[in-house]
Structures are given as structure tokens and as C-alpha cells.
Protein backbone atom coordinates (compact mmCIF):
# COMPACT_ATOMS: atom_id res chain seq x y z
CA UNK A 1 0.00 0.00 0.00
CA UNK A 2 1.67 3.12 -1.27
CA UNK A 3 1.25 6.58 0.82
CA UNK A 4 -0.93 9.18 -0.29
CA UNK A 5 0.65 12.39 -1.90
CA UNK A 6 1.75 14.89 -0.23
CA UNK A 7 -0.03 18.05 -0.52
CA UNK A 8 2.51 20.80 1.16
CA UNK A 9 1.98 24.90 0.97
CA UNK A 10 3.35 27.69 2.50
CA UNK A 11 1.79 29.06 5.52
CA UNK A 12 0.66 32.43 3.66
CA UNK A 13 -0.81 30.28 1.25
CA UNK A 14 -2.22 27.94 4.30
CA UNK A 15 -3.78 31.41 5.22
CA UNK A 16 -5.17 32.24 2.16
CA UNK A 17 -7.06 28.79 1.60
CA UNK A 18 -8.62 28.61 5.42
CA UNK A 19 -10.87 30.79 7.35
CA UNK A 20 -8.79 32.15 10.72
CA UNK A 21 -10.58 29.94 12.51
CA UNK A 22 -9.47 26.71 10.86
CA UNK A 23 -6.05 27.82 10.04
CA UNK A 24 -5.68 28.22 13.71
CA UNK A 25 -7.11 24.96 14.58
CA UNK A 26 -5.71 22.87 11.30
CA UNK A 27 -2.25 24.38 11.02
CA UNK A 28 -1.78 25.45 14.70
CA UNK A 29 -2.97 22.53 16.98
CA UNK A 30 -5.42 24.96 18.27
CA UNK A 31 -9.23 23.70 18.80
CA UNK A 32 -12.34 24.44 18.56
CA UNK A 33 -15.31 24.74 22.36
CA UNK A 34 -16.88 21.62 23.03
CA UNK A 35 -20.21 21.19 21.88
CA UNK A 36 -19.97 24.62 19.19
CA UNK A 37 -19.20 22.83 16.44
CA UNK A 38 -20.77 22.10 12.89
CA UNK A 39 -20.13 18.76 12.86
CA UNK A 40 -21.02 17.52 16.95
CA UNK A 41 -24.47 16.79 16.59
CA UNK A 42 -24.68 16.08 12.88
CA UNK A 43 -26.55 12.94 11.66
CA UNK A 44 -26.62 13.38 7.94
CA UNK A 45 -25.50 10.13 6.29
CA UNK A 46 -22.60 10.95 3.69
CA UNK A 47 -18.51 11.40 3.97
CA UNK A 48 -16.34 13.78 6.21
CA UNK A 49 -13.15 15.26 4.75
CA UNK A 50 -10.22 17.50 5.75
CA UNK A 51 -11.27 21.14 5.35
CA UNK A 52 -7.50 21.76 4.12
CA UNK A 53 -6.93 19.13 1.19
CA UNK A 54 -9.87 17.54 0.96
CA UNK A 55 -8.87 14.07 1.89
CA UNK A 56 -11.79 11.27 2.69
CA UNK A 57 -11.66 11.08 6.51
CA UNK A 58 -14.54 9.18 8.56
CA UNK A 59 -17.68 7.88 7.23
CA UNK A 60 -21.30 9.01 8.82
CA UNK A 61 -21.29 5.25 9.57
CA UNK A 62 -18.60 5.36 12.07
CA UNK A 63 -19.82 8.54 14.03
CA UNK A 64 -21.24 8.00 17.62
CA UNK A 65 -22.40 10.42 20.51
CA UNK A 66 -19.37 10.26 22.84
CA UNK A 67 -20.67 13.00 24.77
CA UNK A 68 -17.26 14.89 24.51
CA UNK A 69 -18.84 17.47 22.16
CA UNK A 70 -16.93 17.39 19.45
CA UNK A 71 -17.71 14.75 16.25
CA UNK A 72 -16.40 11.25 17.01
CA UNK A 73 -16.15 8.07 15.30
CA UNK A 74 -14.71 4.50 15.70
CA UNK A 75 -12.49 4.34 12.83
CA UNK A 76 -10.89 6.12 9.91
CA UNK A 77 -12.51 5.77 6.56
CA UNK A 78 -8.96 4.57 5.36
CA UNK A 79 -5.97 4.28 7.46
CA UNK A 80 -3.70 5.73 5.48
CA UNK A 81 -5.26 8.73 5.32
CA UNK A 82 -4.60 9.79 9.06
CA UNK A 83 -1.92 9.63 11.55
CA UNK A 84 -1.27 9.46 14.82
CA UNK A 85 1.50 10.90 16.81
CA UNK A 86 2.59 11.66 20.66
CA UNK A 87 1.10 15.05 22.10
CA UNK A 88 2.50 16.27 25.25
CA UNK A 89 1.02 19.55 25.07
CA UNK A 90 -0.95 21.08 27.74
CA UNK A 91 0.65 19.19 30.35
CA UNK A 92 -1.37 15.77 29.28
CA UNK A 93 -0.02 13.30 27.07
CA UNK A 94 -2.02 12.32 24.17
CA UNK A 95 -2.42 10.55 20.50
CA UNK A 96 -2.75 13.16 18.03
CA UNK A 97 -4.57 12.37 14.59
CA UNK A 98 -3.30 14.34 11.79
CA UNK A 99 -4.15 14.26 7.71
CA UNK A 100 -1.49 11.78 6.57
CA UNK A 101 -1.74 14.45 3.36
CA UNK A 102 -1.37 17.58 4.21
CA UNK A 103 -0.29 17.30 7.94
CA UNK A 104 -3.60 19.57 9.17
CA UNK A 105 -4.24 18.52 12.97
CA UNK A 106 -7.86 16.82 13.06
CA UNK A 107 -8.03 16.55 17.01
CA UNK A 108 -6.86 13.20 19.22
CA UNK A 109 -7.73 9.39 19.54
CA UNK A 110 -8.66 7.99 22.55
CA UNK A 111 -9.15 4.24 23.91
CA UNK A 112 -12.39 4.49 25.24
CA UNK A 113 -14.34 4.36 22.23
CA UNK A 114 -17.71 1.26 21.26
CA UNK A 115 -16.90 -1.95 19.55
CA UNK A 116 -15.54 -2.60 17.09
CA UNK A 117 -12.52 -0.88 17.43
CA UNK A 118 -12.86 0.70 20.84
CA UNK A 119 -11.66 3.84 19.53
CA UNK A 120 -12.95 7.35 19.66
CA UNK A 121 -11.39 9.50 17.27
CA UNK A 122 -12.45 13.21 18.98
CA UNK A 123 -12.22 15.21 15.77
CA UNK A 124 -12.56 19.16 15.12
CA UNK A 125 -15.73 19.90 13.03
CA UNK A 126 -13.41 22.99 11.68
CA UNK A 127 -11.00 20.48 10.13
CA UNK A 128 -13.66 18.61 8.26
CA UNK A 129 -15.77 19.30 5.17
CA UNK A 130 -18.84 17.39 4.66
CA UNK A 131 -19.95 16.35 1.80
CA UNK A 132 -23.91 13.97 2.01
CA UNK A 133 -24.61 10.74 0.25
């Protein structure tokens, strides 16, 4: 299985693609409040993407109410498509899931997720696009 291409810009041209708000969160590590959102309580069937590249993500399918209040599902629509890497920011430590593409942060992955994977993948609405079946 061959990795996806790499999709790489500057950061002024980062800037010029994203609102402030998902530059900040996608190219920053920043995040968005719990339960504000697009994407939290959204139950439309269909595919979610990253909001920088446009890369499939997660699959309506996959999405459950964690509670957490931010969109989460229980696996990636393809593997290779995200990545996950130590964060020891904020004096936690943590899984970070990135866009194995173009490196935007997407949020964290946590071990306390439903069959079958027992994974919740705690995702940023502002670093998806959604696009309905």
C-alpha cells in the first residue's frame, strides 16, 4: 500500500485557503469549544473530509455520541489517510490524529471508544468538510 501524496503549501498560502478559525485549529494545533461545532451533533449520512486538502476522513457510519462534544467516530474511513502521533502539550499526554496528506491537525484518539474498534477519534468539526450521500 503506497502513501498518499503529499499536498505541502506555504503558511501564507495555508492562510489564504482557510478561514482564521481553521487555520488556527488545522495548522496550529489549536481547537475548537466543546459542543460549538458544525459537525457535533450532525446525523446526515454521507462522507467527512479534511477542510484543508480535501482528503476522505470518517464515514457518517462510524460517528457515535461520545458526549465529549466534538464529532467522534470509531475508525478512519482509510488508514492511510490519518496519523497518529505523541502530544505532550498542555501538560497531558495524548495521540494526536493528523491528515497523513497535508499534515492539518484533526483533534486526538482515545481508547475508550464502542466496539468494534474501541476507539474514539475526537475530531474538530473545523477540520472537516462534509460532503452527504
Amino acid at each position: 500500500m503506497s502513501e498518499p501524496r503529499k499536498v505541502i503549501k506555504s503558511e501564507e498560502e495555508w492562510r489564504d485557503l482557510l478561514s482564521p478559525m481553521q487555520f488556527a485549529v488545522a495548522r496550529q494545533k489549536g481547537t475548537e469549544r466543546a459542543f460549538t461545532g458544525e459537525f457535533w451533533n450532525h446525523h446526515t449520512p454521507g462522507v467527512y473530509y479534511c477542510v484543508a486538502c480535501n482528503t476522505p476522513l470518517f464515514a457518517s457510519d462510524t460517528k457515535f455520541d461520545s458526549g465529549c462534544g466534538w464529532p467522534s467516530y470509531f475508525e478512519a474511513l482509510d488508514p492511510k489517510n490519518v496519523r497518529e502521533e505523541v502530544d505532550r502539550s498542555h501538560g497531558m499526554v495524548r495521540t494526536e490524529v493528523i491528515c497523513n496528506v497535508c499534515d492539518a491537525h484533526l483533534g486526538h484518539v482515545f481508547e475508550d471508544g464502542p466496539p468494534p474498534t474501541g476507539l474514539r477519534y475526537c475530531i474538530n468539526s473545523v477540520s472537516l468538510r462534509f460532503e452527504p450521500k
